[in-house]
Each structure stands twice: as C-alpha cells, then as structure tokens.
Protein backbone atom coordinates (compact mmCIF):
# COMPACT_ATOMS: atom_id res chain seq x y z
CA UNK A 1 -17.65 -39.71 56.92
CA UNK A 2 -14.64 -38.00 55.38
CA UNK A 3 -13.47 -39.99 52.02
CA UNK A 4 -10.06 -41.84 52.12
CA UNK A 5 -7.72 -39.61 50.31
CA UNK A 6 -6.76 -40.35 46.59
CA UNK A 7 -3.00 -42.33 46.36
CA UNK A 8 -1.06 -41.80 43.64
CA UNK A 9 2.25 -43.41 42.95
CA UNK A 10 4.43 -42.42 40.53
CA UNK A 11 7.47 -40.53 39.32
CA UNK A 12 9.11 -37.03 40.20
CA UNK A 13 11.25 -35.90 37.23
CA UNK A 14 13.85 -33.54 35.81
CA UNK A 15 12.90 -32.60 32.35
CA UNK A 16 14.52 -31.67 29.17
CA UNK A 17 12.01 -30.83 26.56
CA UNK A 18 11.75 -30.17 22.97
CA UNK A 19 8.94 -29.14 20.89
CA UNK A 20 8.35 -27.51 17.49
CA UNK A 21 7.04 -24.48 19.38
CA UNK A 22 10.63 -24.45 21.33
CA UNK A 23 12.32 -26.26 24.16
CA UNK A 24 12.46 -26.02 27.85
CA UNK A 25 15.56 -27.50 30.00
CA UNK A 26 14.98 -28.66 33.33
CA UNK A 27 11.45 -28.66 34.34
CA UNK A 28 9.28 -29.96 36.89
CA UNK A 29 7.79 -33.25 35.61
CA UNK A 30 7.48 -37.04 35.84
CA UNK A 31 4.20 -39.11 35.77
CA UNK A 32 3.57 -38.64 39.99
CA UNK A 33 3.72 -34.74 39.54
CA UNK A 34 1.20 -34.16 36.13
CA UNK A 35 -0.97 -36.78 37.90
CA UNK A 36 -0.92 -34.37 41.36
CA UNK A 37 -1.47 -31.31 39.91
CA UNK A 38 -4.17 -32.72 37.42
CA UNK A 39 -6.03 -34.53 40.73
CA UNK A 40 -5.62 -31.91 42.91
CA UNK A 41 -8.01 -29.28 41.06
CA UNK A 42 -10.45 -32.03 41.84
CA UNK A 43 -9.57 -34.47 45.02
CA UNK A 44 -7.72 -32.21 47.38
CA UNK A 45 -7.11 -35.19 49.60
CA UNK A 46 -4.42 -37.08 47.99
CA UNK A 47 -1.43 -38.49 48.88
CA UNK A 48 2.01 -38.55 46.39
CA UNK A 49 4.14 -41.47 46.76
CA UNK A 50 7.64 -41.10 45.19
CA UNK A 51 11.26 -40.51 45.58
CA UNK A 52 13.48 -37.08 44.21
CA UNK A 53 17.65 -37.19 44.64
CA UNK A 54 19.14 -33.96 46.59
CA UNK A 55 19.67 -31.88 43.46
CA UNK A 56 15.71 -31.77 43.53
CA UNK A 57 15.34 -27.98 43.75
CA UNK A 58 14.06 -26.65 47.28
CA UNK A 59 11.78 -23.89 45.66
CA UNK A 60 9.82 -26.35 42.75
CA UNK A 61 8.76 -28.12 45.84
CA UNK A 62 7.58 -25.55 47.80
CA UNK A 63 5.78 -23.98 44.48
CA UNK A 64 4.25 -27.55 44.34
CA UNK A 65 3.16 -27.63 47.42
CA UNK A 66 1.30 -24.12 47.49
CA UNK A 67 -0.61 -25.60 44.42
CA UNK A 68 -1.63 -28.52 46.30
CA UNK A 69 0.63 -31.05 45.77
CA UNK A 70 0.99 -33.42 49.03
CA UNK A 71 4.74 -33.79 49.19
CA UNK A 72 4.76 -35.64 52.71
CA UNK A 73 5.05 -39.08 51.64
CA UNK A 74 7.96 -38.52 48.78
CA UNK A 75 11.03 -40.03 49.97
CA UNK A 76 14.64 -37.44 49.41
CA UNK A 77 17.03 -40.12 48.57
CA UNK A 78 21.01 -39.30 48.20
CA UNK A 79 21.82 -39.15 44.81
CA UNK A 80 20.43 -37.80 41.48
CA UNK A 81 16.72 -37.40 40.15
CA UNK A 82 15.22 -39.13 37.75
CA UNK A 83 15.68 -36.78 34.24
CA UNK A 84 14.19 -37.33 31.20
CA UNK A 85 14.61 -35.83 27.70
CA UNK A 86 12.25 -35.78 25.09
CA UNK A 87 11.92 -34.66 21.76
CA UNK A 88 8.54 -34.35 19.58
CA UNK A 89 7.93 -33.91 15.88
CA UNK A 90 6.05 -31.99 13.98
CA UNK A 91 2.96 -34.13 14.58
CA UNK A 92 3.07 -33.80 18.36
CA UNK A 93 1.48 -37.32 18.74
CA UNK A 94 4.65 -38.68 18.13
CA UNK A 95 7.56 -38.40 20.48
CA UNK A 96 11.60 -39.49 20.61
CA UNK A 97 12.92 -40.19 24.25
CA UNK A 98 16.79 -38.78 23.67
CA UNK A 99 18.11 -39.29 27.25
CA UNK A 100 17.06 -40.74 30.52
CA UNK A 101 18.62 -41.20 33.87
CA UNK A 102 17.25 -43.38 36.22
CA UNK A 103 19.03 -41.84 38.96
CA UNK A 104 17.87 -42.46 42.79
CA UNK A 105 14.52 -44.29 41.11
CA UNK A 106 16.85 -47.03 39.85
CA UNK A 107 17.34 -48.65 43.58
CA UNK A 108 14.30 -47.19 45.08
CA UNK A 109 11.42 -49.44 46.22
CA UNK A 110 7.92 -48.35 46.82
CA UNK A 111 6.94 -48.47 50.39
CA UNK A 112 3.30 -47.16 51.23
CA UNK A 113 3.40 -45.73 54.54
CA UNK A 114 0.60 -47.90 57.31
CA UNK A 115 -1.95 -45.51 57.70
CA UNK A 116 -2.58 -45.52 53.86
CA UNK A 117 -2.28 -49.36 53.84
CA UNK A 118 -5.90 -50.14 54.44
CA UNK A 119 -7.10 -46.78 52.50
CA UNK A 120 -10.23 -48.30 50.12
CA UNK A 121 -10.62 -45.00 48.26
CA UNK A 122 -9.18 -44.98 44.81
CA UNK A 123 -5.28 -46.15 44.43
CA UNK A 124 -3.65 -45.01 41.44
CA UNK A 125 -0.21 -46.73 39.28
CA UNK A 126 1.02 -44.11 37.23
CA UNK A 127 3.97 -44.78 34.94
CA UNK A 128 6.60 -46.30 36.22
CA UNK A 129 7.93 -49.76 35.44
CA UNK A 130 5.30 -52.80 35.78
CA UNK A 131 7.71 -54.37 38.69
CA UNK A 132 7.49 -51.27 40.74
CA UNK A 133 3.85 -50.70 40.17
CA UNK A 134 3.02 -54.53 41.18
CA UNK A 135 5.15 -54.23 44.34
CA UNK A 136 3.13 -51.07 44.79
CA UNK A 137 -0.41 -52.40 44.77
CA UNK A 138 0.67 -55.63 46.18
CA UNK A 139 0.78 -53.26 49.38
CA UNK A 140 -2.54 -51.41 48.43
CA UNK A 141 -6.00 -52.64 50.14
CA UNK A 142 -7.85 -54.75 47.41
CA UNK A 143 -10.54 -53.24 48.14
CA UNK A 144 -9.39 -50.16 47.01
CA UNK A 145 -10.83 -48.62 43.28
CA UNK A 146 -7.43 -49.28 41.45
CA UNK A 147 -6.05 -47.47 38.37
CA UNK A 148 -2.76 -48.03 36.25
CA UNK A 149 -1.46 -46.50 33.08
CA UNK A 150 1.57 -48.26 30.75
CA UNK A 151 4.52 -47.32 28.57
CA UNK A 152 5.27 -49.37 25.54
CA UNK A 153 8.84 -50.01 26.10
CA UNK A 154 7.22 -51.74 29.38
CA UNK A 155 5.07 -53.99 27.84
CA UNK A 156 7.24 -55.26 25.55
CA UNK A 157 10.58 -56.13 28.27
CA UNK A 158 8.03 -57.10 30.84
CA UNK A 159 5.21 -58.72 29.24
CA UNK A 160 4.69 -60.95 32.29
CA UNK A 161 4.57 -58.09 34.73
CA UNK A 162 2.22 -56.33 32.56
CA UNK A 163 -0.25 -59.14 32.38
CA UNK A 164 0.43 -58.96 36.29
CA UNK A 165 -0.80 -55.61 36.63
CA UNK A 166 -3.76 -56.03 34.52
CA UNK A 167 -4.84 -58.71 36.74
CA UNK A 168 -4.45 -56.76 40.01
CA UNK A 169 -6.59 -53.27 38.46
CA UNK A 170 -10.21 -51.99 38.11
CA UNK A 171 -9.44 -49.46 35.18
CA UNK A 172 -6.71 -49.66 32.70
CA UNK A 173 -5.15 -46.85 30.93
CA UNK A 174 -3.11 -47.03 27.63
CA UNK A 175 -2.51 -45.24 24.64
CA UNK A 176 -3.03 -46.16 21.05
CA UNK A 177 0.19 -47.85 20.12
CA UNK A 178 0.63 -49.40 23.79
CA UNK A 179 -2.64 -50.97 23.23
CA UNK A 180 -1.96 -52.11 19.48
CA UNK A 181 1.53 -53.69 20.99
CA UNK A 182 -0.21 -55.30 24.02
CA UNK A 183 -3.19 -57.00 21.75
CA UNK A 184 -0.63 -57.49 18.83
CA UNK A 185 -3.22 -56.20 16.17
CA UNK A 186 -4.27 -53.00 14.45
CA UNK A 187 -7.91 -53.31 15.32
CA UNK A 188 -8.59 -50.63 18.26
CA UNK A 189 -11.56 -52.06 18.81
CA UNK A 190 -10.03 -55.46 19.45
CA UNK A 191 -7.71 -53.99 21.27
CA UNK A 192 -9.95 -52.80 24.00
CA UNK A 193 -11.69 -56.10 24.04
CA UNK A 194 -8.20 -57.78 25.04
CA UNK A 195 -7.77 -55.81 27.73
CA UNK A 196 -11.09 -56.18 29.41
CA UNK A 197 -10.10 -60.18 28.88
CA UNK A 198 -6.76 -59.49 31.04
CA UNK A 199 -8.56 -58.65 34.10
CA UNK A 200 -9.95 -54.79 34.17
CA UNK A 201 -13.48 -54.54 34.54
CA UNK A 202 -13.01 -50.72 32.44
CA UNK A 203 -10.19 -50.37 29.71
CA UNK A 204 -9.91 -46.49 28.91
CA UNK A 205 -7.41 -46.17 25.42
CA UNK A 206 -5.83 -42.67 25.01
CA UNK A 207 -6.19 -41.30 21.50
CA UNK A 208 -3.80 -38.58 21.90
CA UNK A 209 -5.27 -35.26 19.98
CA UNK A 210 -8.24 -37.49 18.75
CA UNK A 211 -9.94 -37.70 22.66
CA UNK A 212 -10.05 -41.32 24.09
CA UNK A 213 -12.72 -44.76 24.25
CA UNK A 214 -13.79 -46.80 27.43
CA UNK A 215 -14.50 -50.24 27.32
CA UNK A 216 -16.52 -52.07 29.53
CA UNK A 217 -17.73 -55.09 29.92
CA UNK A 218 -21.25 -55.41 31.87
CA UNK A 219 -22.98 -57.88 33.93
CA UNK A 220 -24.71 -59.67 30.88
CA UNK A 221 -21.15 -59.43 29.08
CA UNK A 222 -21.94 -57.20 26.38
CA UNK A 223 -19.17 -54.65 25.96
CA UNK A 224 -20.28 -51.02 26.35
CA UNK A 225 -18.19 -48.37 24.50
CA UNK A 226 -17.75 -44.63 24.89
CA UNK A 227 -16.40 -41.89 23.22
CA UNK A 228 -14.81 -39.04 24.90
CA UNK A 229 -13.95 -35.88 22.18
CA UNK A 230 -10.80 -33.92 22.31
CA UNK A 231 -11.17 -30.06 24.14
CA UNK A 232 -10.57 -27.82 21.09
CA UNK A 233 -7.09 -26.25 21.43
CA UNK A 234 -6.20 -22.95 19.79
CA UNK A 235 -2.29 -23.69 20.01
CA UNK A 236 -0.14 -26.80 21.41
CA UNK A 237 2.92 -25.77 22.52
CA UNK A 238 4.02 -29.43 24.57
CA UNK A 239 2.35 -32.47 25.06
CA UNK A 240 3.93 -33.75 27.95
CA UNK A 241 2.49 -35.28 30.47
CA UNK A 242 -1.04 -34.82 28.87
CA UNK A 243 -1.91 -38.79 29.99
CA UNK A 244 -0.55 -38.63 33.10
CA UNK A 245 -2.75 -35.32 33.87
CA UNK A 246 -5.61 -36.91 32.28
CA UNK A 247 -5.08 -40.22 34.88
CA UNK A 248 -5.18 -37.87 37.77
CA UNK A 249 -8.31 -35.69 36.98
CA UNK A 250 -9.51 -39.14 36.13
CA UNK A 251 -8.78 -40.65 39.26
CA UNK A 252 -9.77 -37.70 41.63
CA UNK A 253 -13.24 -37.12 40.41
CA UNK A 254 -13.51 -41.03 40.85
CA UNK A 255 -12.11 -40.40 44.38
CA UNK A 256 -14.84 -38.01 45.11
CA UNK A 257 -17.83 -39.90 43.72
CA UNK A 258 -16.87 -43.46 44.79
CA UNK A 259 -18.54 -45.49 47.63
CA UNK A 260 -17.24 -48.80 48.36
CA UNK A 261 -15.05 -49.98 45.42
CA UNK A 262 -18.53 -49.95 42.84
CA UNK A 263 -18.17 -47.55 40.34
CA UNK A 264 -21.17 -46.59 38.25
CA UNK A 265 -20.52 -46.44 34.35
CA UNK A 266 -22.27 -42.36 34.18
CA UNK A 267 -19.51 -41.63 36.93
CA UNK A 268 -16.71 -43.04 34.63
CA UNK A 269 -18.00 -41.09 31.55
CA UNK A 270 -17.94 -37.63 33.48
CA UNK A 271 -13.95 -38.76 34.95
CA UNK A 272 -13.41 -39.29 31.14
CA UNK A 273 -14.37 -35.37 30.07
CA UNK A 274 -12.47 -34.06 33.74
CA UNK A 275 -9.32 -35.94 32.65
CA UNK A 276 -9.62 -34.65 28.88
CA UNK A 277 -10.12 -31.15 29.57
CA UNK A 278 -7.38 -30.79 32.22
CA UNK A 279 -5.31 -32.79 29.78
CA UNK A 280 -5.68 -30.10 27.06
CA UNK A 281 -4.68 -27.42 30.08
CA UNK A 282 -1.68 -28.95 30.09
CA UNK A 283 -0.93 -29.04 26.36
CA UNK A 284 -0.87 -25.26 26.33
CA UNK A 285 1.89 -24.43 28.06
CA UNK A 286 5.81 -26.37 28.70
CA UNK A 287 6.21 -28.66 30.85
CA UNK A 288 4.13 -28.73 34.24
CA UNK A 289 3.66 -25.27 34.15
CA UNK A 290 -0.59 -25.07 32.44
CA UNK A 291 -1.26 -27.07 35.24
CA UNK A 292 0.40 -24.92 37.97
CA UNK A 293 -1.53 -21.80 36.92
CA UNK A 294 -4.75 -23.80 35.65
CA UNK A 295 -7.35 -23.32 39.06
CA UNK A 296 -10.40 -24.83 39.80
CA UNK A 297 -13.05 -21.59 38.76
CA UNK A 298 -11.25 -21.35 35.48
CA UNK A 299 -11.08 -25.01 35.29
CA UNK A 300 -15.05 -25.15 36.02
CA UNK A 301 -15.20 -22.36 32.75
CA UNK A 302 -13.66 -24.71 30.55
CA UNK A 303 -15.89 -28.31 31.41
CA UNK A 304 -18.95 -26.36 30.63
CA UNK A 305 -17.55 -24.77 27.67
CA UNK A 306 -16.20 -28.26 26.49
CA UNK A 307 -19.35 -30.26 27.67
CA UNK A 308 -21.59 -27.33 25.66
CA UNK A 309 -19.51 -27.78 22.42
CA UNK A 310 -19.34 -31.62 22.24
CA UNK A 311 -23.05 -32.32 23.42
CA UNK A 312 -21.86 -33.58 26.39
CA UNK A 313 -23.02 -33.29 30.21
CA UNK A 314 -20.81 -31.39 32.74
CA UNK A 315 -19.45 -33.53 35.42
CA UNK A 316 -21.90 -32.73 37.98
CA UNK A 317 -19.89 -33.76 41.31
CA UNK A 318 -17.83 -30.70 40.61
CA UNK A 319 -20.57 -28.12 41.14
C-alpha cells in the first residue's frame, strides 16, 4: 500500500537576515519552505500548502522544486509575499524581528485541496498564526498523526486559539521561552507537563543550541522524558529556520514509519535525532540555502556520525 503523503502547511517567505557572521537580503524562507526541504531528505511524498504574491521569484521556485519541494498545492495570489527581517545577537539563541509584512498571507485562508482531505498520514501546522492553523486542521482527517509548532507573540494575543490547537494535535512543538510563556513558570520540566495536560499525547520543547526534551505521558500516566543532544557544530553562521527544519525531518520520518495514527515512543526518539541533525545542516549556512545543498547520502554520514558521538542509535527506517 503506498503511504499517504506527508502535509505540511505553512509559510513561504521573503527574508532579510542578519547575523554576527554577516547578513543576507532577500532569501528563500518562511516556516512551509525549511519544513519542505528538511522533510523532503526523508518523506519524498509530501505535499506544501501555502500562498507566495507575484514578486515571488520564478527561478527560487523552480530551484525548490528540483530539490524536492512539492510546489503544486501553493496558491500565487496578486499582491506581495510575506517578508520577514530578522536580526540575531551575539548569542544566536536570541533573535530581534525588525520588519515584517504580511503581504498576500494577511487575507489568505487555508484551503486543503479534496484529495488530501481524508489523507490519515501525518498532517503538519507549522508556524503561522493559531487562527490559520485551526482553520487548517479543522479541514484535516482526525485521524491523521497531527503536528504543530508556536511562536510566542502567538500565544500571548491568542491564548484561546492556542489552547485550541493544543486540543486538536498529537505532538506539540515549542521552544524554551514559548513554553515558559504558555505554562507561566520557569520550571521546564513543568512546563512540559502543562502541555501534555492541554491535549498532546507527546510535547517535544526546543532547546535551541542545547538539543531538545519529549514528554509523554503513557498509558499508566507516568510521564516519560527524553533527551535529544545538540549535533556538534564547528561554525554557526544563521539560525534561521533551524525549528522549522527540525519539525519537518521530524514529521517525515514519522510519515514513513507510521501505521494508523499509533505512534510508538522508539519511533519518536529516532524523529527527534533526524530533526536535530538536519536542524544543525541548516545552521551552517544563510538562510535556506544548508538545506538546498544538504542530500540524503551526506545526510545519512552525519546521523551515524551524530548517533556514534552522543551514544545514540541511528534512525533505522532511513537505511
């Protein structure tokens, strides 16, 4: 039987960005595209919902779409495309948004094409604002594995809608401070917990450079934890769109391992060290553009380097 193809919602961007190791002015990005690329050195079956204004530029597409990257679903809208510019000090964990332009994204409403309405492979959320993502998955087959990531600035002006997406998703994604602000405490630990209690059965929370920790709460409902390290990085040159990478590698070797909407807690650890090592292939380079050149052999060379340094077993669905 051939799988249902990986869905992935989420934005196609303009970038401005600036780094201590330099700056790069209009880029390929958004959260749909790092979460494409990422997914499709894993899940070549995938399907990109979004929307890109008519200054989008012909040729990224087509260099997009000889990487992989399913463009047939994404909507070309009159108008502008969403741009984004960000700045990043010295510790690269911490980031300024300078500018953003909504552009054709602003009026733009999700609408997943019917033969991907009753998909039940895995459906992902990626960032975009918590209305847009639950009139997304309000469209998705429930049946479906279902993934989300969050932006703080989201979770505090739509705390309802965010507590509405929880609700609706099998595995939550948020970083540090997004899950500090949802929980409204310090404790990480307690922060994870609170998820789980909003309606995810796993709560993954991004660490930035420090790797990232599942929650999970079993059958008996004891909470099960797990560490993922960091890949070792020589040089950082831009972190952006590092979490939305790490959601698609994530979500693709899910895609690929998945039967029915059960996923095993083993198959979650190994999408946790596929999402962190294609996340560090993206630090190493501006913009979109590790990820473009990363392929799967070399990508294979790095999990069993990474798995060998940090103890930890190679994801085995990938060969």
């Amino acid at each position: 039987m051939i799988p249902a193809p990986l869905i992935l919602y989420g934005t196609i961007a303009i970038d401005t960005l600036i780094t201590p190791s330099g700056r790069a002015d209009k880029v390929a990005g958004g959260s749909g595209i790092y979460a494409a690329l990422a997914a499709r050195l894993i899940c070549p079956a995938h399907e990109l919902i979004g929307v890109v204004g008519d200054d989008y530029p012909p040729d990224w597409q087509a260099r997009l779409e000889r990487c992989g990257v399913n463009f047939q679903h994404v909507i070309h809208a009159p108008g502008s495309t969403f741009a984004w510019t960000g700045q990043y000090e010295e510790d690269m964990n911490l980031r300024a948004t300078l500018r953003t332009m909504e552009g054709v994204q602003a009026q733009w409403q999700p609408t997943l094409p019917d033969e991907l309405r009753q998909s039940v492979g895995v459906v992902v959320a990626a960032n975009v604002t918590p209305p847009l993502q639950v009139a997304f998955l309000r469209q998705c087959n429930p049946n479906a594995l279902i993934l989300a990531d969050f932006m703080k600035s989201w979770i505090i002006r739509e705390p309802n809608y965010t507590r509405q997406l929880l609700s609706m998703v099998d595995v939550a994604l948020m970083n540090d401070e997004e899950a500090r602000e949802f929980a409204q405490t310090e404790d990480l630990s307690a922060a994870g917990y609170a998820l789980l209690q909003a309606g995810p059965h796993y709560a993954i929370v991004k660490h930035g450079s420090a790797g990232s920790t599942m929650y999970h709460r079993d059958d008996h409902h004891a909470v099960r934890c797990f560490h993922c390290p960091p890949m070792r990085l020589e040089h950082t040159a831009d972190p952006t769109g590092a979490g939305d990478s790490y959601l698609g590698a994530l979500s693709g070797y899910l895609n690929i391992v998945i039967r029915g909407k059960a996923v095993e807690w083993e198959d979650m650890c190994h999408a946790m060290v596929c999402g962190s090592a294609i996340a560090a292939c993206t630090c190493e380079q501006f913009g979109a553009e590790g990820l473009i050149r990363l392929n799967r052999f070399e990508l294979k060379k790095r999990l069993l380097l990474y798995a060998e340094e940090n103890g930890l077993n190679p994801p085995p669905a990938l060969g």
